[in-house]
Protein backbone atom coordinates (compact mmCIF):
# COMPACT_ATOMS: atom_id res chain seq x y z
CA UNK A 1 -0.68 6.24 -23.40
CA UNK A 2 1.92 7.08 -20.54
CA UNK A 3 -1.23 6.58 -18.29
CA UNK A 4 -1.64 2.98 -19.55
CA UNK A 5 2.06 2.54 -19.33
CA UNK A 6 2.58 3.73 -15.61
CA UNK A 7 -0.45 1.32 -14.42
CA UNK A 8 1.52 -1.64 -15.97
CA UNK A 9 4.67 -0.39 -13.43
CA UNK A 10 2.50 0.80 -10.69
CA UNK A 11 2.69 -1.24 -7.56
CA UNK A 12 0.46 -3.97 -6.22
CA UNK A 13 -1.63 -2.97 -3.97
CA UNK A 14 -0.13 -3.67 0.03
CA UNK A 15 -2.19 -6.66 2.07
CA UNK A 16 -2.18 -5.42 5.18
CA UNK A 17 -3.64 -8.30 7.98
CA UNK A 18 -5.65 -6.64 10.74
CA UNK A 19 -6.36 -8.37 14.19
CA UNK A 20 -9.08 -7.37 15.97
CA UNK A 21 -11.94 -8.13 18.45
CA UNK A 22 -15.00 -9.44 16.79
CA UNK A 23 -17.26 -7.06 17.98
CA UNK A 24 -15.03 -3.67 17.43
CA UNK A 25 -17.01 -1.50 15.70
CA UNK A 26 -13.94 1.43 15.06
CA UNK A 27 -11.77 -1.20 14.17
CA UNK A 28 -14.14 -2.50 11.72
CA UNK A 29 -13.99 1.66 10.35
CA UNK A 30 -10.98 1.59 10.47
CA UNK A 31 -10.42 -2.06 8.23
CA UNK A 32 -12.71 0.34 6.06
CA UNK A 33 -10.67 3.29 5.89
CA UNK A 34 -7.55 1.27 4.85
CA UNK A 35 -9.30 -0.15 1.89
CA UNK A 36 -10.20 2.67 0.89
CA UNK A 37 -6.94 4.18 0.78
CA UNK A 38 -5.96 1.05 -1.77
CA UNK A 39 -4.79 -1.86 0.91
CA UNK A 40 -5.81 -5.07 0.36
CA UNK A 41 -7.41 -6.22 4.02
CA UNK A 42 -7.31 -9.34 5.25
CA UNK A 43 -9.66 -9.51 8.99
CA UNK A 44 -8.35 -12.08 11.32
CA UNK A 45 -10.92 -11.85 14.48
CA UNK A 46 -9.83 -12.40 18.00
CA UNK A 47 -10.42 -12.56 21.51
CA UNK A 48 -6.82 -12.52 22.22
CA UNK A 49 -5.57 -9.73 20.97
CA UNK A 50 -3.03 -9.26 24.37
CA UNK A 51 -1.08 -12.66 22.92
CA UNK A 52 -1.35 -10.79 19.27
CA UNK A 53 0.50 -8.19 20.89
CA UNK A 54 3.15 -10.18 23.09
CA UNK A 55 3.66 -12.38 19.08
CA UNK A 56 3.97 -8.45 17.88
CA UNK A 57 6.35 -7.05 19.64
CA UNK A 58 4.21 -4.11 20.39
CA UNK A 59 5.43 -2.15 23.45
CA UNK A 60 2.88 -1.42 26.12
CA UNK A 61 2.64 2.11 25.69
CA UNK A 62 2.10 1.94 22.63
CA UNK A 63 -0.65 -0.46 22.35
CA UNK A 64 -4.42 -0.03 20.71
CA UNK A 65 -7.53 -2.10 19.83
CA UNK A 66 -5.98 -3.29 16.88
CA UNK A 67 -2.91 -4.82 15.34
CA UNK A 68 -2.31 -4.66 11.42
CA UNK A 69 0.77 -6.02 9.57
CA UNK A 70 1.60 -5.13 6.25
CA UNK A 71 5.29 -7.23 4.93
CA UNK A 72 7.38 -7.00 7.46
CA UNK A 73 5.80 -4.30 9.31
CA UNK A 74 3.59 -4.28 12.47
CA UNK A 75 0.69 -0.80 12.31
CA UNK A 76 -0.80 -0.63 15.51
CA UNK A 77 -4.12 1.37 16.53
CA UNK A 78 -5.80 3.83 14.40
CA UNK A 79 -2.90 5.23 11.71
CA UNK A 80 -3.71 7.21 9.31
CA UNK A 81 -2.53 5.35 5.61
CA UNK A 82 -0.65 8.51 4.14
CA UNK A 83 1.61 7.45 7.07
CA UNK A 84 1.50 3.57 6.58
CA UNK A 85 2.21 3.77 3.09
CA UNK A 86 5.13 6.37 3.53
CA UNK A 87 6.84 4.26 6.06
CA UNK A 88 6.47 0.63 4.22
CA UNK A 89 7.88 2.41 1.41
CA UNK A 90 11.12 4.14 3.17
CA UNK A 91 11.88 0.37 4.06
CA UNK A 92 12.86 1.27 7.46
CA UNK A 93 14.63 -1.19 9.63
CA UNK A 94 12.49 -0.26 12.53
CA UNK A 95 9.39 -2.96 13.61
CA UNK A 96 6.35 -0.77 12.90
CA UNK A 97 4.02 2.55 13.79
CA UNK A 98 1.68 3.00 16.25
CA UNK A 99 -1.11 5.23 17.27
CA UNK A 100 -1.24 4.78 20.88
CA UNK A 101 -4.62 4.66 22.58
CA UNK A 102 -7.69 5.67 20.96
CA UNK A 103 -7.08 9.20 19.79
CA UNK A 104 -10.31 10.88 18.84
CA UNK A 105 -10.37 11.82 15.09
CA UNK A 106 -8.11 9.40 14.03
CA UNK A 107 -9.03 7.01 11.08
CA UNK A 108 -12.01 4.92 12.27
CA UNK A 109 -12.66 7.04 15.93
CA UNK A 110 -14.10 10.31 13.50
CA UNK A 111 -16.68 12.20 14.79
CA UNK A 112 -16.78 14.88 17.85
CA UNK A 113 -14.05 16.36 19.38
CA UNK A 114 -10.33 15.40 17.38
CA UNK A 115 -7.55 15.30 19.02
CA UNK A 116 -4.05 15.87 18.31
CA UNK A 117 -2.12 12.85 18.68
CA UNK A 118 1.72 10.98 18.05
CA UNK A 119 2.31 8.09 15.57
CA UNK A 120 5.34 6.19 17.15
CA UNK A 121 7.43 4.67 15.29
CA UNK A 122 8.82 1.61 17.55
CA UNK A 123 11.75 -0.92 16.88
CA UNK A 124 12.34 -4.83 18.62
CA UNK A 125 13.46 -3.36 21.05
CA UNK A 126 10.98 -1.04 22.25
CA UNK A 127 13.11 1.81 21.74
CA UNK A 128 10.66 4.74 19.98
CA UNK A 129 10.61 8.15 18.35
CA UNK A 130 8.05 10.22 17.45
CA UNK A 131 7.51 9.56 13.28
CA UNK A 132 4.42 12.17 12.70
CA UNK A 133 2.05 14.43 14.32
CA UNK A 134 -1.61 14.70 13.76
């Protein structure tokens, strides 16, 4: 019974948009991944993903094969969704998270060697702090 009741309360599921290159097959993993984890993913395929960036606000450095957005939140590159869904729902003023690069491991680049890598957290601004290790 409190079971039944606490799926009534629970949360919708977040729709998190995902812009990527057509042909990216560890995006495409990583689209998986999030669904998995209980997003709802909407695919919008690109070939310019550098303007999707510029619209973004996503800082250089900090920039990926992919851009997701999820409310008012931009998730760039390969973030794990422990992380995504513990930062939309701190309600942070800051613009978004980012795992820079391609960090082997990561959700969607598995397999081989695994690297320990930063997710960024990154305002308007471009002003950044490191939000989690992996």
């Amino acid at each position: 019974m409190l079971a039944a009741r606490r799926a009534v309360f629970a949360e919708p599921p977040a729709v998190l948009t995902v812009y990527k290159d057509p042909g990216c097959e560890c995006c495409e993993r990583w689209v998986q991944y999030m669904s998995k984890n209980g997003f709802v993913v909407s695919v919008q395929n690109t070939r310019n993903m550098d303007d999707v960036k510029k619209t973004m606000n996503v800082p250089g450095a900090l920039q990926s094969c992919h851009t997701g957005v999820v409310g008012k939140y931009v998730i760039e590159g390969h973030v794990p969704a422990d992380l995504v869904k513990k930062f939309i729902a701190a309600n942070p003023t800051t613009l978004g998270l980012a795992a820079p690069g391609m960090p082997s491991g990561s959700p969607g680049m598995e397999g081989g060697k695994v690297d320990h890598y930063d997710i960024i957290e990154f305002d308007r601004t471009g002003k950044t702090r490191v939000y989690a290790k992996r």
